[in-house]
Protein backbone atom coordinates (compact mmCIF):
# COMPACT_ATOMS: atom_id res chain seq x y z
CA UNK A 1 0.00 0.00 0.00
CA UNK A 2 3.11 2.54 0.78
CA UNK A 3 4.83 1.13 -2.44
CA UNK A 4 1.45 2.56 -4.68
CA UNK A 5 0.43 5.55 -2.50
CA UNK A 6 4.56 6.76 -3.16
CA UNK A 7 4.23 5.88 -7.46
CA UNK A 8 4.23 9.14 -9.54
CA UNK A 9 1.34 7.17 -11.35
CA UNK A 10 -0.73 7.16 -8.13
CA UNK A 11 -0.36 11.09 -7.49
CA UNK A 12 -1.28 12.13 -11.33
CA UNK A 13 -4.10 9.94 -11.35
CA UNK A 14 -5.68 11.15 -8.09
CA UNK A 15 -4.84 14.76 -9.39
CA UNK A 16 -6.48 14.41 -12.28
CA UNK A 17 -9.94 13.41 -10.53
CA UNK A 18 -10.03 16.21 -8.14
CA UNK A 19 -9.64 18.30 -11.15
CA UNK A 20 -12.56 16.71 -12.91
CA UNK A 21 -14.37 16.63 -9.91
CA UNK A 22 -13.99 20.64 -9.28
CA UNK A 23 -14.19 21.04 -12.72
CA UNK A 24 -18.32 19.39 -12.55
CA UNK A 25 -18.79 21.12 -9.39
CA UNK A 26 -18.51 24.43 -10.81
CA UNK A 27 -20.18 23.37 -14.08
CA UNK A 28 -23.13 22.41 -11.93
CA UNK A 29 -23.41 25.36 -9.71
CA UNK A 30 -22.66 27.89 -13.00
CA UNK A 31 -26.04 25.87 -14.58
CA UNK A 32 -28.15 26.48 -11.48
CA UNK A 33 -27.32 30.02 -11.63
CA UNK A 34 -28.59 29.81 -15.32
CA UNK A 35 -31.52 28.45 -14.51
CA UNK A 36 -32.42 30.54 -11.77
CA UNK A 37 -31.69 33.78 -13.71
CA UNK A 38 -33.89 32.91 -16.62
CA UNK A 39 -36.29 30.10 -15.21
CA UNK A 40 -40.13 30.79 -14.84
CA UNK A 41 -42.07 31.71 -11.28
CA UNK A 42 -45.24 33.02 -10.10
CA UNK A 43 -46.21 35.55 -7.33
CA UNK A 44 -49.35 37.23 -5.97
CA UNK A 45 -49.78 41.24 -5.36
CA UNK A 46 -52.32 41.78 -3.22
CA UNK A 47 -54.86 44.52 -2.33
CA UNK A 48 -54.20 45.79 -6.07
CA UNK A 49 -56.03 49.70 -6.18
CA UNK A 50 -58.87 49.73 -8.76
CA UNK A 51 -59.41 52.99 -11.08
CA UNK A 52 -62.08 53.45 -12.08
CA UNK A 53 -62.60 55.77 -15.63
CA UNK A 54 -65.99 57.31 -15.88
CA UNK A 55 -67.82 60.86 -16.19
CA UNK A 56 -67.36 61.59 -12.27
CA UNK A 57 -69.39 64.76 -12.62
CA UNK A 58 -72.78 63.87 -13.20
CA UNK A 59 -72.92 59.92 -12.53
CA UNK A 60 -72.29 57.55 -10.10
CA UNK A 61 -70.93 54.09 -10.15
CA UNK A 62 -71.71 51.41 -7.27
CA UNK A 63 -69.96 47.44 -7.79
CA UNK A 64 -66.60 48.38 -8.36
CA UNK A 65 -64.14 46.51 -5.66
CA UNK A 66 -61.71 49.10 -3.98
CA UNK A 67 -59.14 46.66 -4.71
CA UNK A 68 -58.27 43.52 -6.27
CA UNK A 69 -55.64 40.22 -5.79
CA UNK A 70 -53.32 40.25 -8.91
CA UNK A 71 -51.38 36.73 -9.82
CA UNK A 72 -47.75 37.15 -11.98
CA UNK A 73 -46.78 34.61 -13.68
CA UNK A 74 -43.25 34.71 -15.93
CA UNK A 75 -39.20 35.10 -15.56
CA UNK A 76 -38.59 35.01 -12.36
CA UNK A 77 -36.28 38.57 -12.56
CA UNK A 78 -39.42 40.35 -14.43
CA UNK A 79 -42.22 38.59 -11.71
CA UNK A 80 -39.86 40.24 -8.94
CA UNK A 81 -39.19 43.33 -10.77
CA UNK A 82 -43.04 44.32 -10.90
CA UNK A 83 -43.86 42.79 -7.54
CA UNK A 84 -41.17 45.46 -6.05
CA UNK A 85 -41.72 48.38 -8.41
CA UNK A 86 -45.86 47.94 -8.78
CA UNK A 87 -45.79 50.55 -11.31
CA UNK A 88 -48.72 48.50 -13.01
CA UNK A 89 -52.22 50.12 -13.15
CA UNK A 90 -55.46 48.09 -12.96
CA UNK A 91 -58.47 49.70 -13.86
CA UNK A 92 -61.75 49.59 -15.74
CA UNK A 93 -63.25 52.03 -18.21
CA UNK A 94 -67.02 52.61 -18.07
CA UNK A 95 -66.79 55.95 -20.09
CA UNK A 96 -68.57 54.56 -23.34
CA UNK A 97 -71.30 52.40 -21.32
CA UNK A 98 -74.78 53.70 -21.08
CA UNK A 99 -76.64 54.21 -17.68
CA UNK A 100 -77.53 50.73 -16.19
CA UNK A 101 -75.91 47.73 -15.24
CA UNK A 102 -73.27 46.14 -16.74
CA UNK A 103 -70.57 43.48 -16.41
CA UNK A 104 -67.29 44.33 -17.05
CA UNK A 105 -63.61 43.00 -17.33
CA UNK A 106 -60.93 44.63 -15.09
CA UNK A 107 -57.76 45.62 -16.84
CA UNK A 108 -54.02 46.03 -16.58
CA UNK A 109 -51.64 48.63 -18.05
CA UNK A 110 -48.04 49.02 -17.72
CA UNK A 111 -47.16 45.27 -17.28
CA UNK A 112 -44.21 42.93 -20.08
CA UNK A 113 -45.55 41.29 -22.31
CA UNK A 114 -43.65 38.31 -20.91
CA UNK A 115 -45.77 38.67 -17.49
CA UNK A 116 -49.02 36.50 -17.43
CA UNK A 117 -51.47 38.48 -15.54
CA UNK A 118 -54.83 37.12 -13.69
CA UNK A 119 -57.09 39.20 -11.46
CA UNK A 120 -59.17 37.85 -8.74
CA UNK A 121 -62.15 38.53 -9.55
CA UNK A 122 -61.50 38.86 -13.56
CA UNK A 123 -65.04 40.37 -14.08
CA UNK A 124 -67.13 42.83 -12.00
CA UNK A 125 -71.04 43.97 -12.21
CA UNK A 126 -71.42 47.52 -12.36
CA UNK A 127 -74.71 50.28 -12.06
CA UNK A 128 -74.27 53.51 -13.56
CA UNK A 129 -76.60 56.01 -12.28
CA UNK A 130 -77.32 59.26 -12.55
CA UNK A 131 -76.04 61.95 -9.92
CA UNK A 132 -78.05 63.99 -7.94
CA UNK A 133 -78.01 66.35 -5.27
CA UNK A 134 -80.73 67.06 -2.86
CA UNK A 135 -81.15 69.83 0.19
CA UNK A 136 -82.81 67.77 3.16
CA UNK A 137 -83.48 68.84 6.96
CA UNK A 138 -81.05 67.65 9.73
CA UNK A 139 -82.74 66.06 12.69
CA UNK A 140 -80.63 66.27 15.81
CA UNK A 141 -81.27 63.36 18.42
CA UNK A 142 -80.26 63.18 22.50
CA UNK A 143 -80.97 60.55 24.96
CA UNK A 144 -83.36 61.92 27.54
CA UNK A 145 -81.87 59.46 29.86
CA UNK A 146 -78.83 61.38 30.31
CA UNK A 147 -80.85 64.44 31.80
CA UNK A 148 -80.74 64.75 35.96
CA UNK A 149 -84.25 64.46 36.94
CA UNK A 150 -87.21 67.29 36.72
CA UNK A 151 -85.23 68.46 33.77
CA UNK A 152 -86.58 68.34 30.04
CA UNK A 153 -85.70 69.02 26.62
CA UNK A 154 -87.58 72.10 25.13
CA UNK A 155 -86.26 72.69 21.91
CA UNK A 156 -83.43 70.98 19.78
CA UNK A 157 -82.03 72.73 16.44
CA UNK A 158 -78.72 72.10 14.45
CA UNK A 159 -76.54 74.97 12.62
CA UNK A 160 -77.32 74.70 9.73
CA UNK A 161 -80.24 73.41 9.57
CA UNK A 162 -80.69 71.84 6.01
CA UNK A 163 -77.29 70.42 3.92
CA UNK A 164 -76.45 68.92 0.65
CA UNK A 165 -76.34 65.28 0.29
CA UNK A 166 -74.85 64.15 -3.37
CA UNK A 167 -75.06 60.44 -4.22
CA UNK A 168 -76.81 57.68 -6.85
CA UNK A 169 -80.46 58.87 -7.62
CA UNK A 170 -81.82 55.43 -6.35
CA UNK A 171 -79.59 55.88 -2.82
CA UNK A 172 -81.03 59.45 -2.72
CA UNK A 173 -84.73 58.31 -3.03
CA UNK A 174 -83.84 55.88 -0.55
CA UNK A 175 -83.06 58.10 2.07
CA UNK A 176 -85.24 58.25 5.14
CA UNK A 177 -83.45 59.78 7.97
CA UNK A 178 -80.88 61.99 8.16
CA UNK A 179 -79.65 62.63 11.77
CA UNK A 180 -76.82 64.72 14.48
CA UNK A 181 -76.54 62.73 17.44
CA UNK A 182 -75.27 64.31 20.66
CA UNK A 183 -74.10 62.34 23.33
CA UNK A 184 -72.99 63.50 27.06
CA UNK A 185 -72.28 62.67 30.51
CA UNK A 186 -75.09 61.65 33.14
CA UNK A 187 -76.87 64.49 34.74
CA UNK A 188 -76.89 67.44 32.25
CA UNK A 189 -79.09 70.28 33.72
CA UNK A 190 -78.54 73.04 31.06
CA UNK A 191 -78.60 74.25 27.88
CA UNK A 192 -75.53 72.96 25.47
CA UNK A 193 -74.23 73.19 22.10
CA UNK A 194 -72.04 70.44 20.57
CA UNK A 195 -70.42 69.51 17.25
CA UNK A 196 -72.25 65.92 15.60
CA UNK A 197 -71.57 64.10 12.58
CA UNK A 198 -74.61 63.87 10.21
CA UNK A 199 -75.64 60.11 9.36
CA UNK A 200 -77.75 59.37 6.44
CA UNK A 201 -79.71 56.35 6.86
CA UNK A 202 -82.28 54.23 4.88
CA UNK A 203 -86.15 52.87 6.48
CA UNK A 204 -83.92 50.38 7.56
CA UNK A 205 -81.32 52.09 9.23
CA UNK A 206 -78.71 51.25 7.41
CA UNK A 207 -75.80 53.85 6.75
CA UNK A 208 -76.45 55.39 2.75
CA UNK A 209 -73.08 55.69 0.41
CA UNK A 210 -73.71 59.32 -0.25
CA UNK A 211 -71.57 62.72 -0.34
CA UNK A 212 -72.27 65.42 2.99
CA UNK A 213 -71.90 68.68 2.65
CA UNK A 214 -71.35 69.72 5.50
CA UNK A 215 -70.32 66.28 7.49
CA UNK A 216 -70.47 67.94 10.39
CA UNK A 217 -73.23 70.22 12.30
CA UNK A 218 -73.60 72.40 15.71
CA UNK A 219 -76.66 70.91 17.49
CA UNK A 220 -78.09 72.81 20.42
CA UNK A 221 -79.85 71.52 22.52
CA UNK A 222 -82.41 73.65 25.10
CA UNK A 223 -82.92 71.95 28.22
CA UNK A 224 -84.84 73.72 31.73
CA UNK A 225 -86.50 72.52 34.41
CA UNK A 226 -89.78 70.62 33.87
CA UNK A 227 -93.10 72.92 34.22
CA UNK A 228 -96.59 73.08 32.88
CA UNK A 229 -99.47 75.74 32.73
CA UNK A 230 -101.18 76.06 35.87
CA UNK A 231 -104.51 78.01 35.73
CA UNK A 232 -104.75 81.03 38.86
CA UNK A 233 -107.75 81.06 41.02
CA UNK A 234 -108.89 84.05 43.04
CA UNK A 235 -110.03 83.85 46.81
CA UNK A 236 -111.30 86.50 48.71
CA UNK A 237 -110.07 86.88 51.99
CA UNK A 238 -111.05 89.34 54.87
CA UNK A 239 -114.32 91.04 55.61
CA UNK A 240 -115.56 93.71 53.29
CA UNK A 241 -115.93 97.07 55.09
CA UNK A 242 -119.53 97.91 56.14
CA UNK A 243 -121.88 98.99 53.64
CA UNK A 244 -118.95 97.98 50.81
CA UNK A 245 -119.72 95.30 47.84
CA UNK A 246 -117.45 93.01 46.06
CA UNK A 247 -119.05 92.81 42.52
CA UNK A 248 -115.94 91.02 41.06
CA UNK A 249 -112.52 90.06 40.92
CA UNK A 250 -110.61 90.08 37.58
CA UNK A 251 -107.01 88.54 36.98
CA UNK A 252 -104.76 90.39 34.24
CA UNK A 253 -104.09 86.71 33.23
CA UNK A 254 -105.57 83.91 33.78
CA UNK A 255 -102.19 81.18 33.69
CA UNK A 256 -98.89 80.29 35.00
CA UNK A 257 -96.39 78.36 34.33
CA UNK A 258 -94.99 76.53 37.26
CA UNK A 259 -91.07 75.26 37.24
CA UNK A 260 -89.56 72.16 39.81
CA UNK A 261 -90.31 68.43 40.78
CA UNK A 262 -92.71 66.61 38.01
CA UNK A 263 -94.82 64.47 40.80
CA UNK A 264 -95.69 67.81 42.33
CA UNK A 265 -96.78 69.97 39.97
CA UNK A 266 -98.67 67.27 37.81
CA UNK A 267 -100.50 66.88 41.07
CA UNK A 268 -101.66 70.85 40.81
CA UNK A 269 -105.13 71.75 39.56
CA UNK A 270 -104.83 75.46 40.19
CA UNK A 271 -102.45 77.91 42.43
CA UNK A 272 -104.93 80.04 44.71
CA UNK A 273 -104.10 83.67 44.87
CA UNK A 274 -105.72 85.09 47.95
CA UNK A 275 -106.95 88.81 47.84
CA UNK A 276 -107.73 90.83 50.98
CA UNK A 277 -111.02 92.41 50.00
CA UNK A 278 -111.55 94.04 53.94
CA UNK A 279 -109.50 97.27 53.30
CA UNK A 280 -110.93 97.94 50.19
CA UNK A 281 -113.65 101.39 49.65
CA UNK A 282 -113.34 101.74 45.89
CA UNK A 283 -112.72 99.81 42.60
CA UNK A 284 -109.57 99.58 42.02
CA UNK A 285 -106.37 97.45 40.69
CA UNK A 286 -104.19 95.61 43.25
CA UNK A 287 -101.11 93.80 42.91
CA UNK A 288 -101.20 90.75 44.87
CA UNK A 289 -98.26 88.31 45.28
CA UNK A 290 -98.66 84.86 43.84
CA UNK A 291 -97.66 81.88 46.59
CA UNK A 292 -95.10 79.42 45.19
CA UNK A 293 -96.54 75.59 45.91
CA UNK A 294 -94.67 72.77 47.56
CA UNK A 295 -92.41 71.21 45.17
CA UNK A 296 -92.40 74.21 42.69
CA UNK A 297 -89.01 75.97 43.05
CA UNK A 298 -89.77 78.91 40.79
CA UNK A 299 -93.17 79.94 38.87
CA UNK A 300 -93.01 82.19 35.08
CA UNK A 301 -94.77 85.48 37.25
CA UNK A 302 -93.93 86.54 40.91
CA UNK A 303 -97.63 88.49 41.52
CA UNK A 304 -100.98 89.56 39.25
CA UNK A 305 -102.67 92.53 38.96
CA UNK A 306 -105.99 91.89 39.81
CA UNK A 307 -108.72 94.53 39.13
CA UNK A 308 -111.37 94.88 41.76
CA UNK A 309 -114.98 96.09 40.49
CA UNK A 310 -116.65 97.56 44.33
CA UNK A 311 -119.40 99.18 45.20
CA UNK A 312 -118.84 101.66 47.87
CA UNK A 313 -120.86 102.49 51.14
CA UNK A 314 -123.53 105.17 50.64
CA UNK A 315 -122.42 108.94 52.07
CA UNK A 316 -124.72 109.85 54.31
CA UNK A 317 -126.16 113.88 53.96
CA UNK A 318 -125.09 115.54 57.21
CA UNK A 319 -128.11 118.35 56.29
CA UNK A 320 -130.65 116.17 56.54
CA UNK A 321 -131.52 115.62 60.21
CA UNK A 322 -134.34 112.63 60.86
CA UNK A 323 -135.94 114.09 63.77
CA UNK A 324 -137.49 116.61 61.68
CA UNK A 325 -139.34 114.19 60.07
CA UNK A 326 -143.17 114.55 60.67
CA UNK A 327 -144.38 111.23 58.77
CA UNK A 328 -145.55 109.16 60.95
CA UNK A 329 -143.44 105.71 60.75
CA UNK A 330 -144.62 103.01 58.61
CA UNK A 331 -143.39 99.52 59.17
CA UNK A 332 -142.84 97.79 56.35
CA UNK A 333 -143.49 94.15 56.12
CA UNK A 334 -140.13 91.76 54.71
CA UNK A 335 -140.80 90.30 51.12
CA UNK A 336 -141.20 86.58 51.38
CA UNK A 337 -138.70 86.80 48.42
CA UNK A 338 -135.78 89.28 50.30
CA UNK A 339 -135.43 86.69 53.30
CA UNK A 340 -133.97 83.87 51.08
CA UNK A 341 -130.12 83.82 51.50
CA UNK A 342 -128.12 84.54 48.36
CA UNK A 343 -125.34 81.41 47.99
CA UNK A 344 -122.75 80.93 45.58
CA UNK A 345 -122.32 77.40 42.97
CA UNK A 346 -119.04 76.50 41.64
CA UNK A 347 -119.02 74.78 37.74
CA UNK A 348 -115.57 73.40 37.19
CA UNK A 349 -113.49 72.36 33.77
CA UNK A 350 -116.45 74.18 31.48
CA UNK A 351 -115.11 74.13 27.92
CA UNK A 352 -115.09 77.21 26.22
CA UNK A 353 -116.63 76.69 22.73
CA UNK A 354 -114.97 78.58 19.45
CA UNK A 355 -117.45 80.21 17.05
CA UNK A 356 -117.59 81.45 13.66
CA UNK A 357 -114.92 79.08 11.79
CA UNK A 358 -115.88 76.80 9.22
CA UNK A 359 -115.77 73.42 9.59
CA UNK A 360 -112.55 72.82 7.44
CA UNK A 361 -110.80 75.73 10.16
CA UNK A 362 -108.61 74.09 13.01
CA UNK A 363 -107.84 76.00 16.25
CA UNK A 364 -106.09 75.57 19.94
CA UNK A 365 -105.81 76.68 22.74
CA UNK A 366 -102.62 78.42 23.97
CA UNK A 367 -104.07 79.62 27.09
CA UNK A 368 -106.05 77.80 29.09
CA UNK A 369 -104.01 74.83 27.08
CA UNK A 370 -107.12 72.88 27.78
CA UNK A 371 -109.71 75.44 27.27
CA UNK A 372 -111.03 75.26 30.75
CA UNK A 373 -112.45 77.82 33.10
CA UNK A 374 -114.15 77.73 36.50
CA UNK A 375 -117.58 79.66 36.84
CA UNK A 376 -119.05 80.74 39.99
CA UNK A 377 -122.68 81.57 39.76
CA UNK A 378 -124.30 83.61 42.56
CA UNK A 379 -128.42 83.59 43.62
CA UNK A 380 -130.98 82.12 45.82
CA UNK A 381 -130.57 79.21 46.74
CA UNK A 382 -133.64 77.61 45.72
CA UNK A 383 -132.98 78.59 41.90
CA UNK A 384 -128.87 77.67 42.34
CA UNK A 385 -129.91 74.12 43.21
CA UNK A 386 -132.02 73.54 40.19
CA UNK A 387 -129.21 74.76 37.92
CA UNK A 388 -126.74 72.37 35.87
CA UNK A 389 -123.81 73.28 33.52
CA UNK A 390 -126.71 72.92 30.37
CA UNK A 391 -128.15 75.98 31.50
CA UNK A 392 -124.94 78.35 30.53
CA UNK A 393 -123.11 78.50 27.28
CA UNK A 394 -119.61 79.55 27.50
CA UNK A 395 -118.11 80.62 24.40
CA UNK A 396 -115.77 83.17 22.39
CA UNK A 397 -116.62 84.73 18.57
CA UNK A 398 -113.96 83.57 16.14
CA UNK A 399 -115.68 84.59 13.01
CA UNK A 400 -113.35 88.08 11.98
CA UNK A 401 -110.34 85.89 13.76
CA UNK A 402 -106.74 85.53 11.50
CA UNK A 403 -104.67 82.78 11.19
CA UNK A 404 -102.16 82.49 14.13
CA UNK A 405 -102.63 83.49 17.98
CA UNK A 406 -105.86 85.33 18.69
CA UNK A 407 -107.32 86.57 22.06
CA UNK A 408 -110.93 86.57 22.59
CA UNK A 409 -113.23 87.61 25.36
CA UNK A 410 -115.35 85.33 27.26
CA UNK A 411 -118.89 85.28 26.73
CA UNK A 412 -121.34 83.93 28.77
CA UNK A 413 -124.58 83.28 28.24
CA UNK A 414 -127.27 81.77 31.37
CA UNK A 415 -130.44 81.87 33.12
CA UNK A 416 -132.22 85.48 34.97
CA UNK A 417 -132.03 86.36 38.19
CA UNK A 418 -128.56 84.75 38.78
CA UNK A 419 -124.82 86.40 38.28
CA UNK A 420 -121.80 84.91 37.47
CA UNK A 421 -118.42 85.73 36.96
CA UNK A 422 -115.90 83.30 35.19
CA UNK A 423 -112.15 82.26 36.31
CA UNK A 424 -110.92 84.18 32.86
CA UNK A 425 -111.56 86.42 31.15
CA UNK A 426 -110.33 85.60 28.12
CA UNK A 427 -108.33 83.13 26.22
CA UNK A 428 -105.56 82.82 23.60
CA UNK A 429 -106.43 80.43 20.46
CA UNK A 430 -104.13 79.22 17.67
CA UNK A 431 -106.19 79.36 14.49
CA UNK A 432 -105.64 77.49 11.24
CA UNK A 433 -108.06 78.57 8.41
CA UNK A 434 -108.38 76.47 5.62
């Protein structure tokens, strides 16, 4: 074995096959360099942008995909020289296609010809619709629940009030709401203004593809305490002087409008204004105070004027001096009639009747809101007993009345011998004419 491993022979030969064998190596590795230089592959782009080529200004195109998968198939150096450089433009071109709906192939520009190109999806179904543009109201919405309690909404209104909403004629017609919401913390007690995003929204409630101009409005939104229109009810208080008659008691208005907890004041029928009537000689005007109620923490007027219609005690004639008087005395006998006690009768909620419109007319009250009044009728008592609320008719003349808020006086019409006075005088009404 030392004898052959030390022959020249031995050494050439075993030189000579590491040569071949480096030579084939290199041979080998220069081949797979070949092949991998000029071989075929095949890559995916995804999320590919779509163009889309159509006349922007008047129509409106719904099915096209925002973007699209594109497969590369070719030499591998071109396949990675457009994955890296995506200079490539897919698009489709609905520029000669009439209004309507259409299928259409998606393109590719600015690829080799020695690229294979597929797009996922190939084809696409298209509407082209006209464009319009339509001016609609805002409604603003806010939760109610958020409010702290005995507190209300009174008025909501967003700035502006209308906007411009551009989209697909058959999204347009579709369009059913358009709303501001507001939102806010628990408790809110007062009057706010806040910046809302407009939604557009179909019957359903689903969110419309459309173009808002503006996207954003200022909603306010008018919150005070709750209240409601409580009608004022006079009370005489206090002797009259002697000789002195209270003939009536008139209030300058006949309603107030009461602030504070919501159990309370639903739970008012009236607020009783008491008037002193034992200091008083003449007619005249007072200003009484009006009482704030138990649960009310504020009321819309602090007092009333209230006009006072007296008749005063006779003034005697110092000149004349009865014990010159030579007629003999006659005593007169009592009528039957004049020794029956007068008594008062109290009607309550008597509806005031409107008349004079037509029967197409509308109206409403504004004040009494329910077109109530209370009337206190004053006689004998044997004719008071007999009488019902048939036997008056309470009502105003609308006949030369406009359209809008009117004031009438109160007319009332009832059996003789009996007087009356009513808890108002008159009332406002809200008149629609036809």
């Amino acid at each position: 074995m030392d004898k052959m491993m030390d022959s020249p022979w031995f050494l050439r030969i075993t030189a000579l096959l590491l040569a071949m064998l480096l030579f084939l190596t290199i041979k080998s590795g220069e081949e797979n360099l070949d092949v991998a230089a000029n071989g075929n592959s095949t890559d995916v782009v995804r999320d590919v942008p779509v163009e889309v080529y159509y006349d922007d200004e008047n129509l409106v195109v719904t099915g096209v995909p925002e973007t699209v998968d594109m497969t590369i198939k070719g030499p591998t150096s071109l396949v990675q020289s457009a994955k890296q450089l995506q200079d490539f433009t897919v698009f489709v071109d609905l520029r000669n296609l009439n209004m309507g709906e259409h299928d259409v192939m998606l393109q590719v520009e600015n690829v080799s010809d020695k690229l294979q190109v597929t797009l996922d999806p190939a084809y696409i179904e298209v509407n082209i619709e006209e464009k319009i543009t339509r001016e609609l109201r805002v409604d603003p919405e806010f939760n109610d629940r958020l409010l702290e309690e005995n507190f209300v909404v009174t008025n909501m209104k967003s700035d502006p009030q209308r906007i411009l909403i551009t989209g697909a004629k058959s999204v347009i017609e579709s369009i059913s709401f358009v709303k501001a919401t507001v939102a806010g913390e628990q408790g809110i007690n007062k009057t706010f203004t806040q910046e809302a995003s407009v939604k557009v929204l179909d019957k359903d409630l689903s969110k419309l593809n459309v173009t808002i101009e503006p996207e954003q409005v200022n909603v306010t939104v008018e919150i005070e305490e709750y209240s409601k229109e409580i009608p004022i009810t006079l009370r005489q208080i206090g002797i009259p002087k002697e000789g002195v008659t209270i003939n009536d008691l008139t209030p300058s208005f006949g309603n107030v409008r009461a602030f504070g907890n919501r159990t309370a004041i639903d739970a008012l029928e009236d607020i009783v204004v008491d008037v002193d009537i034992s200091k008083l000689d003449d007619s005249e005007e007072l200003k009484v105070k009006i009482p704030v109620p138990k649960g009310v923490s504020r009321i819309s007027e602090t007092q009333i004027d209230v006009e006072v219609d007296v008749t005063p005690a006779p003034i005697e004639d110092p000149l004349i001096d009865d014990s010159a008087q030579t007629e003999p005395e006659v005593e007169i006998q009592p009528d039957v009639e004049d020794t029956q006690e007068d008594k008062t009768r109290e009607f309550a909620d008597l509806n005031v009747e409107v008349r004079g419109l037509d029967e197409a007319d509308e109206f409403s009250f504004i004040q009494p809101e329910d077109g109530q009044l209370i009337l206190t009728v004053q006689g004998e008592n044997p004719l008071l007993d007999t009488l019902n609320v048939e036997d008056f008719q309470i009502y105003v003349d609308a006949s030369e009345a406009e359209n809008g808020k009117n004031q009438f006086d109160i007319t009332v019409e009832g059996p003789e011998n009996v007087t009356w006075k009513v808890s108002i005088p008159s009332v406002t009404v809200d008149i629609v004419r036809a």
